[in-house]
PDB file of N, CA and C in Angstrom:
ATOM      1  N   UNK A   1     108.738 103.396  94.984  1.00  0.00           N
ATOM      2  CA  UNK A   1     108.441 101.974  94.917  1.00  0.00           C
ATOM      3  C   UNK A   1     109.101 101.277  96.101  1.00  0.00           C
ATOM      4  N   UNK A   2     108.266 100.523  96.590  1.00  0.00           N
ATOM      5  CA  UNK A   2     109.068  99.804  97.930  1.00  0.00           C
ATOM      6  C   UNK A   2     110.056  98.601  97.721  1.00  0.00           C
ATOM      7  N   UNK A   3     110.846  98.518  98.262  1.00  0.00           N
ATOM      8  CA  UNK A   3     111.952  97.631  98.031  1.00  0.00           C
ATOM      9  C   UNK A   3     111.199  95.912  98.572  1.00  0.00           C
ATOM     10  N   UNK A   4     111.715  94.987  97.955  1.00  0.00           N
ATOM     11  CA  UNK A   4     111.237  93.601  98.051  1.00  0.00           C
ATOM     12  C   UNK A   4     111.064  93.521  99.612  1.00  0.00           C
ATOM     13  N   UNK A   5     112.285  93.578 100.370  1.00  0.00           N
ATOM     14  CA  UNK A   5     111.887  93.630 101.758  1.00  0.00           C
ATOM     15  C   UNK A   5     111.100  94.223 102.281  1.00  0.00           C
ATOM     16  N   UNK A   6     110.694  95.367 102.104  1.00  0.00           N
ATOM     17  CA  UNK A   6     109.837  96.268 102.339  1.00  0.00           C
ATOM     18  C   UNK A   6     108.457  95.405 102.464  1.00  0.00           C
ATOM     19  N   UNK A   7     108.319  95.350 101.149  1.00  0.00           N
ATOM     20  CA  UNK A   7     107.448  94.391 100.918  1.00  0.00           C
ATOM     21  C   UNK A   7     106.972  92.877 101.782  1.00  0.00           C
ATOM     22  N   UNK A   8     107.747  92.339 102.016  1.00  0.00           N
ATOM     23  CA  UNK A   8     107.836  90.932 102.845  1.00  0.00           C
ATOM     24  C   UNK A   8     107.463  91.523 104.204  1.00  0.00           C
ATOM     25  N   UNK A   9     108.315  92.442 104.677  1.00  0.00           N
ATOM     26  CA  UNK A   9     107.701  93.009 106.226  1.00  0.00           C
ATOM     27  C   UNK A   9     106.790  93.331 106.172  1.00  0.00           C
ATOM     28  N   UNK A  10     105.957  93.915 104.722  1.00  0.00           N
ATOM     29  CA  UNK A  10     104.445  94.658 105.025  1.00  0.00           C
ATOM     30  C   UNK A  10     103.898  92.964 105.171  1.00  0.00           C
ATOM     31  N   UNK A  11     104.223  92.106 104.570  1.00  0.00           N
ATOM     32  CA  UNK A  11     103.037  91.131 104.203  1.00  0.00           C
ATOM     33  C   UNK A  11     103.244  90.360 106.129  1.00  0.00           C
ATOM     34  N   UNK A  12     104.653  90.584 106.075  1.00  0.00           N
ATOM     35  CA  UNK A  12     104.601  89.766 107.705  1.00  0.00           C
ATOM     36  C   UNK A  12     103.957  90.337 108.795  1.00  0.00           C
ATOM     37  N   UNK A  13     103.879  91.587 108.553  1.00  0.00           N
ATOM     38  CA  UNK A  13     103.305  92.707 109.506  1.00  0.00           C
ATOM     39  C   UNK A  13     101.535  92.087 109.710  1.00  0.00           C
ATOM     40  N   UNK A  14     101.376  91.867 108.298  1.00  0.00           N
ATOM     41  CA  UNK A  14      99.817  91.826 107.843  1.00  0.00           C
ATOM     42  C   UNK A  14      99.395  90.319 108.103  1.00  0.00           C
ATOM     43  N   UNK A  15     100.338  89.248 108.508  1.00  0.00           N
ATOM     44  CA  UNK A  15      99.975  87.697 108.490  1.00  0.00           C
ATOM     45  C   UNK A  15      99.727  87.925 110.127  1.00  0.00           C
ATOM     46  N   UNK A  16     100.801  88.541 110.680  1.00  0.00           N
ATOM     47  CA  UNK A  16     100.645  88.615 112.036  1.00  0.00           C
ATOM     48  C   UNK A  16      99.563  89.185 112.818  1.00  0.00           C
ATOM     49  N   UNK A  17      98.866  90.494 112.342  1.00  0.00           N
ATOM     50  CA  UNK A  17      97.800  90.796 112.560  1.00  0.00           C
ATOM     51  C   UNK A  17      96.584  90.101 112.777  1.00  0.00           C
ATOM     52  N   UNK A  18      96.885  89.606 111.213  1.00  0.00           N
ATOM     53  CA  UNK A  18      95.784  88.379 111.147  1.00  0.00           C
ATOM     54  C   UNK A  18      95.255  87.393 111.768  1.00  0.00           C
ATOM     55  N   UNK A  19      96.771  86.974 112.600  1.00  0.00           N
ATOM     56  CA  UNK A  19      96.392  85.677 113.355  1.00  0.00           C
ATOM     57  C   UNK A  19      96.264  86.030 115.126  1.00  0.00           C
ATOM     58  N   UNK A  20      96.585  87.016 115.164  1.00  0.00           N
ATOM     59  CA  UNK A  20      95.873  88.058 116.431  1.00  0.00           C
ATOM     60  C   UNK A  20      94.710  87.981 116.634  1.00  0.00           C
ATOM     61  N   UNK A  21      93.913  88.549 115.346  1.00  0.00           N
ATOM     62  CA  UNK A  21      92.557  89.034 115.567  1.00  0.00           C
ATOM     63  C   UNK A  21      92.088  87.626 115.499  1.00  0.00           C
ATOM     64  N   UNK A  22      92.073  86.009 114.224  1.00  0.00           N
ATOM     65  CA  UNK A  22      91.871  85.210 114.641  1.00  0.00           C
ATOM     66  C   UNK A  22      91.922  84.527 116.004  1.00  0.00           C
ATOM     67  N   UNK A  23      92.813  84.780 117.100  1.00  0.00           N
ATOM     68  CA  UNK A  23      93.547  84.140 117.984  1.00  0.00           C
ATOM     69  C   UNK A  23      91.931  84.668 118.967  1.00  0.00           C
ATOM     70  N   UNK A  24      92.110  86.005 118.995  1.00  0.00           N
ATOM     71  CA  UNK A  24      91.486  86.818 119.897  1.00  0.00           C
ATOM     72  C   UNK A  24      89.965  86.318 120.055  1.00  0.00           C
ATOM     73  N   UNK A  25      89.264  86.122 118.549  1.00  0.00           N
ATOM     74  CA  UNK A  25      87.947  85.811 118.375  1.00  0.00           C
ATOM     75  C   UNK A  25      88.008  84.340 118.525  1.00  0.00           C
ATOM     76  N   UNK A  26      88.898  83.542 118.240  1.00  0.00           N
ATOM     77  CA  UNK A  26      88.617  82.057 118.638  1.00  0.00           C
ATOM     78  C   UNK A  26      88.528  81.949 120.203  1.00  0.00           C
ATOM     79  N   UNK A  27      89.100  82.944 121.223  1.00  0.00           N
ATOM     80  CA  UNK A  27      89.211  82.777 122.755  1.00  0.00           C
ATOM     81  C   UNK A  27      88.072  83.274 122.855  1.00  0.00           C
ATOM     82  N   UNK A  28      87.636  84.415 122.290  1.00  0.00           N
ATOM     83  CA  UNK A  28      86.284  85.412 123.011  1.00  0.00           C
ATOM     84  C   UNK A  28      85.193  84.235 122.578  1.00  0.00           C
ATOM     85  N   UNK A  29      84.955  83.442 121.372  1.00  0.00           N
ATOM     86  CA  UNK A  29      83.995  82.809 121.472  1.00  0.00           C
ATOM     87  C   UNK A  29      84.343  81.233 122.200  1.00  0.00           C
ATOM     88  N   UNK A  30      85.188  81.037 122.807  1.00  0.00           N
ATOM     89  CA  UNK A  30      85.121  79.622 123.585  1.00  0.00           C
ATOM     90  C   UNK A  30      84.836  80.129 124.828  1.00  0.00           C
ATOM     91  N   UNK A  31      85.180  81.079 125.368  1.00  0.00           N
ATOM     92  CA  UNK A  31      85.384  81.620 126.883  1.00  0.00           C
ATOM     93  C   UNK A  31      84.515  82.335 127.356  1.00  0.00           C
ATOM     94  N   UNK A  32      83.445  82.673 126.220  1.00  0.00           N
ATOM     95  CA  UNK A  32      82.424  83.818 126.770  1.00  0.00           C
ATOM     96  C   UNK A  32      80.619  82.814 126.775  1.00  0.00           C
ATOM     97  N   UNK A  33      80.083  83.764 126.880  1.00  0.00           N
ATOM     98  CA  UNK A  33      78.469  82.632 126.603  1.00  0.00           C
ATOM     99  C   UNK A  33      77.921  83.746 125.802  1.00  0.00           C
ATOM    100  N   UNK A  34      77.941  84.097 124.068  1.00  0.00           N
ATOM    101  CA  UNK A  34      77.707  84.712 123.800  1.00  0.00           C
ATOM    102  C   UNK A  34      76.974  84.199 122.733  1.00  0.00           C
ATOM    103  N   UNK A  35      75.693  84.608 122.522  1.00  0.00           N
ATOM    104  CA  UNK A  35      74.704  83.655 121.666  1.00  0.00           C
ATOM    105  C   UNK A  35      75.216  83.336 120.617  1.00  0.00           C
ATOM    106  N   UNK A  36      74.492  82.138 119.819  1.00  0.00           N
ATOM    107  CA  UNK A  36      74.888  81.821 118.317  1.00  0.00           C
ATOM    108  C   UNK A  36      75.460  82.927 117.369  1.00  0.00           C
ATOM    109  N   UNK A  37      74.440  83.545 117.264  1.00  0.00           N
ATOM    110  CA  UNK A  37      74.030  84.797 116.424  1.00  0.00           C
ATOM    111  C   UNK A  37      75.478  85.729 116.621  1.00  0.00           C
ATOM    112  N   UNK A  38      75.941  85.953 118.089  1.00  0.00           N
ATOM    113  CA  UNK A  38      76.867  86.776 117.909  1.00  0.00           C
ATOM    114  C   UNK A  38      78.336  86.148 117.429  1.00  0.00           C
ATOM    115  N   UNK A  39      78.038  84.905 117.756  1.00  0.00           N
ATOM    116  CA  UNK A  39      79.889  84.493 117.749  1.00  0.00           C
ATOM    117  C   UNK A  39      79.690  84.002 116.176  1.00  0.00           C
ATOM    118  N   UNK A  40      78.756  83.886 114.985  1.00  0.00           N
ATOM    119  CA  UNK A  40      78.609  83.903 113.710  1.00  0.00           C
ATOM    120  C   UNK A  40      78.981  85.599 113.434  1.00  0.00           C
ATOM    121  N   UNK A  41      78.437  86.322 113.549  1.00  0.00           N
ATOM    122  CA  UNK A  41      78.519  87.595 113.578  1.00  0.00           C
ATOM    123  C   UNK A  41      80.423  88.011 113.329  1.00  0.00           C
ATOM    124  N   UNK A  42      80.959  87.264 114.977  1.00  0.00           N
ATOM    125  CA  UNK A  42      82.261  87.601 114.886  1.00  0.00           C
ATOM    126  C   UNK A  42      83.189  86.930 113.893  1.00  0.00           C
ATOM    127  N   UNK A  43      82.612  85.491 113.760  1.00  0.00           N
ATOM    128  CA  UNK A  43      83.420  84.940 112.366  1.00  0.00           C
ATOM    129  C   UNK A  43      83.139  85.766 111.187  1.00  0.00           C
ATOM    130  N   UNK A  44      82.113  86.448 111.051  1.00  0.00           N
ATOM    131  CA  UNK A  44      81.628  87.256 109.418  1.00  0.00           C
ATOM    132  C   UNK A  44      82.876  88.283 109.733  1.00  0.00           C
ATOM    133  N   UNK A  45      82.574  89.097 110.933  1.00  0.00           N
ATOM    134  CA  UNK A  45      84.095  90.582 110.859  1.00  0.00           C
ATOM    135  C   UNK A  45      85.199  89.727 111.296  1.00  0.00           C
ATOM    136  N   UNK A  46      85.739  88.381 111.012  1.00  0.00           N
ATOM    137  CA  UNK A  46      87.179  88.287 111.441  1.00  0.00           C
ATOM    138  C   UNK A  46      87.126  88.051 109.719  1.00  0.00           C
ATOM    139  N   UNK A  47      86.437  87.615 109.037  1.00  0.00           N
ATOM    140  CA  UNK A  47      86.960  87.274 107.573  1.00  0.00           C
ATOM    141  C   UNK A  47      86.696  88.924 106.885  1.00  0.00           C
ATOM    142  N   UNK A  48      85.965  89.061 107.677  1.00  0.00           N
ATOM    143  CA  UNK A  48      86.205  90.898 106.657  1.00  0.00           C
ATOM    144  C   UNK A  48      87.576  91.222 106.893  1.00  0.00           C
ATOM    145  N   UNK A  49      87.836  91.473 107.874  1.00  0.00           N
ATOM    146  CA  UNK A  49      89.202  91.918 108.141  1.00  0.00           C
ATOM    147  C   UNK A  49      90.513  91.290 107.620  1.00  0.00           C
ATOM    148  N   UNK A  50      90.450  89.876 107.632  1.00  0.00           N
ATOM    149  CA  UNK A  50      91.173  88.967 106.594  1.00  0.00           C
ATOM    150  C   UNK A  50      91.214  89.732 105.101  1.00  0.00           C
ATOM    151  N   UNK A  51      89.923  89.434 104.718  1.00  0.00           N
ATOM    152  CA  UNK A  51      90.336  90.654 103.102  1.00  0.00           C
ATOM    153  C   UNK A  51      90.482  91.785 103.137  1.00  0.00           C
ATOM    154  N   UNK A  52      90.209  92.519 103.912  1.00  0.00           N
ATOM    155  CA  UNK A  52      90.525  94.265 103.960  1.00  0.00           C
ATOM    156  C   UNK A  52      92.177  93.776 104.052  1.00  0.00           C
ATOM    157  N   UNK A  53      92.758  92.685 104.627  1.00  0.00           N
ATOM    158  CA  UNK A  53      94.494  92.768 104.707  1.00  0.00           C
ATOM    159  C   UNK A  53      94.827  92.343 103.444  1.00  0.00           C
ATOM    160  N   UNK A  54      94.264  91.067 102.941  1.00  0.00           N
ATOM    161  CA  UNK A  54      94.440  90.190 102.282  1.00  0.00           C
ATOM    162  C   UNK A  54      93.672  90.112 101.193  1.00  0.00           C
ATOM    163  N   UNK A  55      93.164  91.270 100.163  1.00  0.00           N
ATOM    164  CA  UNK A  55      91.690  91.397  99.306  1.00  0.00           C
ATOM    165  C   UNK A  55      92.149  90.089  98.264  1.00  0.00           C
ATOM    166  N   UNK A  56      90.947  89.696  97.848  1.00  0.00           N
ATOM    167  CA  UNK A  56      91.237  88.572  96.832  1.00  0.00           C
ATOM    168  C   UNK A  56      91.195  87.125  97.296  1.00  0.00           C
ATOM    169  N   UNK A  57      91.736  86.879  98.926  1.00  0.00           N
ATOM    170  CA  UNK A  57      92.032  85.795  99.752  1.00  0.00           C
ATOM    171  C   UNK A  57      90.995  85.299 100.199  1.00  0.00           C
ATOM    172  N   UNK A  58      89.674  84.993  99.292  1.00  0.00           N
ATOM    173  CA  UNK A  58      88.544  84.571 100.184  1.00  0.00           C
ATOM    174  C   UNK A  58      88.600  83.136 100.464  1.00  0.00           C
ATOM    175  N   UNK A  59      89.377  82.277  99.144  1.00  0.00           N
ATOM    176  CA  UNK A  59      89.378  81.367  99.382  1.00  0.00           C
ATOM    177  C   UNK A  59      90.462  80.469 100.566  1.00  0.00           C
ATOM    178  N   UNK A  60      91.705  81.312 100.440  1.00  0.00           N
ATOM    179  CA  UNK A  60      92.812  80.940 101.260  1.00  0.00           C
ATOM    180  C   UNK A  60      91.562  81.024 103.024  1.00  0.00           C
ATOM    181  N   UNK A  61      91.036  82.028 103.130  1.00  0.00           N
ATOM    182  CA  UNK A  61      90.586  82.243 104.609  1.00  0.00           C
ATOM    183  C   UNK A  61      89.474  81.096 104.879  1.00  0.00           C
ATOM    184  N   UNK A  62      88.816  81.142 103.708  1.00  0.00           N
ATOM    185  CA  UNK A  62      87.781  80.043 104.127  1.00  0.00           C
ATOM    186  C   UNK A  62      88.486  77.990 104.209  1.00  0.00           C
ATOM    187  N   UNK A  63      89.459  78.456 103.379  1.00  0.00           N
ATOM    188  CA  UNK A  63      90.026  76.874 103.603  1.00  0.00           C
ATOM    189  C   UNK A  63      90.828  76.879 104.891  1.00  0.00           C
ATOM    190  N   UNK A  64      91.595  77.774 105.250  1.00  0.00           N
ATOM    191  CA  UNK A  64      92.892  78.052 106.878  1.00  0.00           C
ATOM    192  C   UNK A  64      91.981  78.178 108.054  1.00  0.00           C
ATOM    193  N   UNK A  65      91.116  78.918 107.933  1.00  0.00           N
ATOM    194  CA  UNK A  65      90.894  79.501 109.347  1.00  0.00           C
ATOM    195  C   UNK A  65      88.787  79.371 109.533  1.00  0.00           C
ATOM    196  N   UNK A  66      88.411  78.987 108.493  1.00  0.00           N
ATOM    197  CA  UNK A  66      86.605  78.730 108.749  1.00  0.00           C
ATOM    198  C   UNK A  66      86.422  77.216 108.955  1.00  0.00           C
ATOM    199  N   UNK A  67      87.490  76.349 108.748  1.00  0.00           N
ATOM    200  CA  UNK A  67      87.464  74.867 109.246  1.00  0.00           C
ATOM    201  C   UNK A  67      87.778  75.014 111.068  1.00  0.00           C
ATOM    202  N   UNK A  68      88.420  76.187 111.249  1.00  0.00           N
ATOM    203  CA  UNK A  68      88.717  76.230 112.634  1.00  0.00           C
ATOM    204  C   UNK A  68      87.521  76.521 113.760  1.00  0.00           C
ATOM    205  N   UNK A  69      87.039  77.420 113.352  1.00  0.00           N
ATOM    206  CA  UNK A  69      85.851  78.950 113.545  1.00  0.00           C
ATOM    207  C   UNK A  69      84.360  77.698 113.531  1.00  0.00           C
ATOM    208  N   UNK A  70      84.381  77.051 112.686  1.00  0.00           N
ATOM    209  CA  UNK A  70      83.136  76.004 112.653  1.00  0.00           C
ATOM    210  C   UNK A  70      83.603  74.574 113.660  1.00  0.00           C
ATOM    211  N   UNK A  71      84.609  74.169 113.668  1.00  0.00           N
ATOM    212  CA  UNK A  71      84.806  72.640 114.605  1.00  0.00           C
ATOM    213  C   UNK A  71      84.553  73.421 116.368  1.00  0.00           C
ATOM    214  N   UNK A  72      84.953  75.020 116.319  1.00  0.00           N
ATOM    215  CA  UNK A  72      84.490  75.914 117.755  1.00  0.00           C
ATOM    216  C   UNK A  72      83.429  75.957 117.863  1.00  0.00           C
ATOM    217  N   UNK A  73      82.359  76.111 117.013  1.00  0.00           N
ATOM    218  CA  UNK A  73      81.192  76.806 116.887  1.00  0.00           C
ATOM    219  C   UNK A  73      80.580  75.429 117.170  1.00  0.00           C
ATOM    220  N   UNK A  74      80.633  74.156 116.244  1.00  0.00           N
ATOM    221  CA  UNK A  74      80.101  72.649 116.181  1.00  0.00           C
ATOM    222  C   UNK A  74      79.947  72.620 118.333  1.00  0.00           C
ATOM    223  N   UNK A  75      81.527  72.468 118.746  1.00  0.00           N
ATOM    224  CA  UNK A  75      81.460  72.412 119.925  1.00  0.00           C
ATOM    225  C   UNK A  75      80.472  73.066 120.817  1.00  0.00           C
ATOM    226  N   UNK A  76      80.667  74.353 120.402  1.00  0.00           N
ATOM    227  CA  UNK A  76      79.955  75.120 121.597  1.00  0.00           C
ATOM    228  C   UNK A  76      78.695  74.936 121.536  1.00  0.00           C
ATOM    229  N   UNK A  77      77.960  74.826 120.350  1.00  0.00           N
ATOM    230  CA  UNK A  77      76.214  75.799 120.167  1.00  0.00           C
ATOM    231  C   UNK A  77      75.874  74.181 119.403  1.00  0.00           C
ATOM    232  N   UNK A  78      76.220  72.758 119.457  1.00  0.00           N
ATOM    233  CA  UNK A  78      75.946  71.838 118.416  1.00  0.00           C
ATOM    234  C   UNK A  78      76.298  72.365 116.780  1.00  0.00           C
ATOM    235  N   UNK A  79      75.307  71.395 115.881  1.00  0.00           N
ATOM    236  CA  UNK A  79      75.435  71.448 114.799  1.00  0.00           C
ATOM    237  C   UNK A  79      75.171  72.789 114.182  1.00  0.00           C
ATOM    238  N   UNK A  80      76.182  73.443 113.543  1.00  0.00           N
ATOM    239  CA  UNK A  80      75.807  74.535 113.068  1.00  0.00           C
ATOM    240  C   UNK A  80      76.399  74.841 111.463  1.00  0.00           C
ATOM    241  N   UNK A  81      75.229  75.573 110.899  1.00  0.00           N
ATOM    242  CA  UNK A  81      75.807  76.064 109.384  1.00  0.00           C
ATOM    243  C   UNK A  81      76.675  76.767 109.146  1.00  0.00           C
ATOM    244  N   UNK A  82      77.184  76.497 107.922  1.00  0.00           N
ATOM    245  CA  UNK A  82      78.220  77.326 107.486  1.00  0.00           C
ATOM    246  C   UNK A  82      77.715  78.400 107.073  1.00  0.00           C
ATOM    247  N   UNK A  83      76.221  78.545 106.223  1.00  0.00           N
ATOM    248  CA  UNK A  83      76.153  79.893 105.793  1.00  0.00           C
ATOM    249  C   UNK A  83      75.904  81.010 106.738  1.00  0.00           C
ATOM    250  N   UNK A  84      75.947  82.340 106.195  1.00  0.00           N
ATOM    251  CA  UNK A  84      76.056  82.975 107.156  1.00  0.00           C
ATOM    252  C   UNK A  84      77.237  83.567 107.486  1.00  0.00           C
ATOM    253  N   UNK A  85      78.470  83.295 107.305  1.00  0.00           N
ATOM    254  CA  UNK A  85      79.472  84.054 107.702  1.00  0.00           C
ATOM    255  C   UNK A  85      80.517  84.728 106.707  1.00  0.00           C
ATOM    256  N   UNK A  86      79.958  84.749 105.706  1.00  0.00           N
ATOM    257  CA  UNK A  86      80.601  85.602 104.808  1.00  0.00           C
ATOM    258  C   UNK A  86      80.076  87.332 104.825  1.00  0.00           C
ATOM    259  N   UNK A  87      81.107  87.778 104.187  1.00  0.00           N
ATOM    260  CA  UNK A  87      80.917  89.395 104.340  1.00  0.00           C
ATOM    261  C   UNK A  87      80.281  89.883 102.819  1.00  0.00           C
ATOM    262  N   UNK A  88      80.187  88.680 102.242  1.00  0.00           N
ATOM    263  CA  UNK A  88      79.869  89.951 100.860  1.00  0.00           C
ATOM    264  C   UNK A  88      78.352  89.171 100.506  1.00  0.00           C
TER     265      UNK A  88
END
């Protein structure tokens, strides 16, 4: 059984990741010219990957980080939907 700390470093290990791969896909889609279709695409696998860390967290990801991912998306490509970027 892992000790409480143990524990806290896995989860810090796993917040940090998280906001990597967010970090990474919020730059690749401001900085690149990559159609609608794909930079929706990349918001669908950054929230997969959110629950593969975080299973259960659909709602925490869609309230933290899909208000972010859409005011980028609004910018770049105009008005755009929300549906569409979920994984399940």
């Amino acid at each position: 059984m892992a000790t409480r700390e143990e524990l806290l470093a896995d989860e810090d290990r796993r917040v940090r990741q998280l906001r990597t791969v967010v970090h990474l896909a919020l730059s690749t889609i401001a900085q690149t010219d990559m159609p609608l279709a794909d930079a929706q695409a990349m918001v669908a696998a950054v929230r997969g990957a959110a629950l593969r860390l975080f299973p259960g967290k659909d709602l925490a990801f869609d309230l933290i980080y899909l208000p972010r991912f859409h005011r980028l998306l609004t910018e770049r490509y105009g008005a755009v939907p929300l549906g569409g970027w979920t994984t399940n």
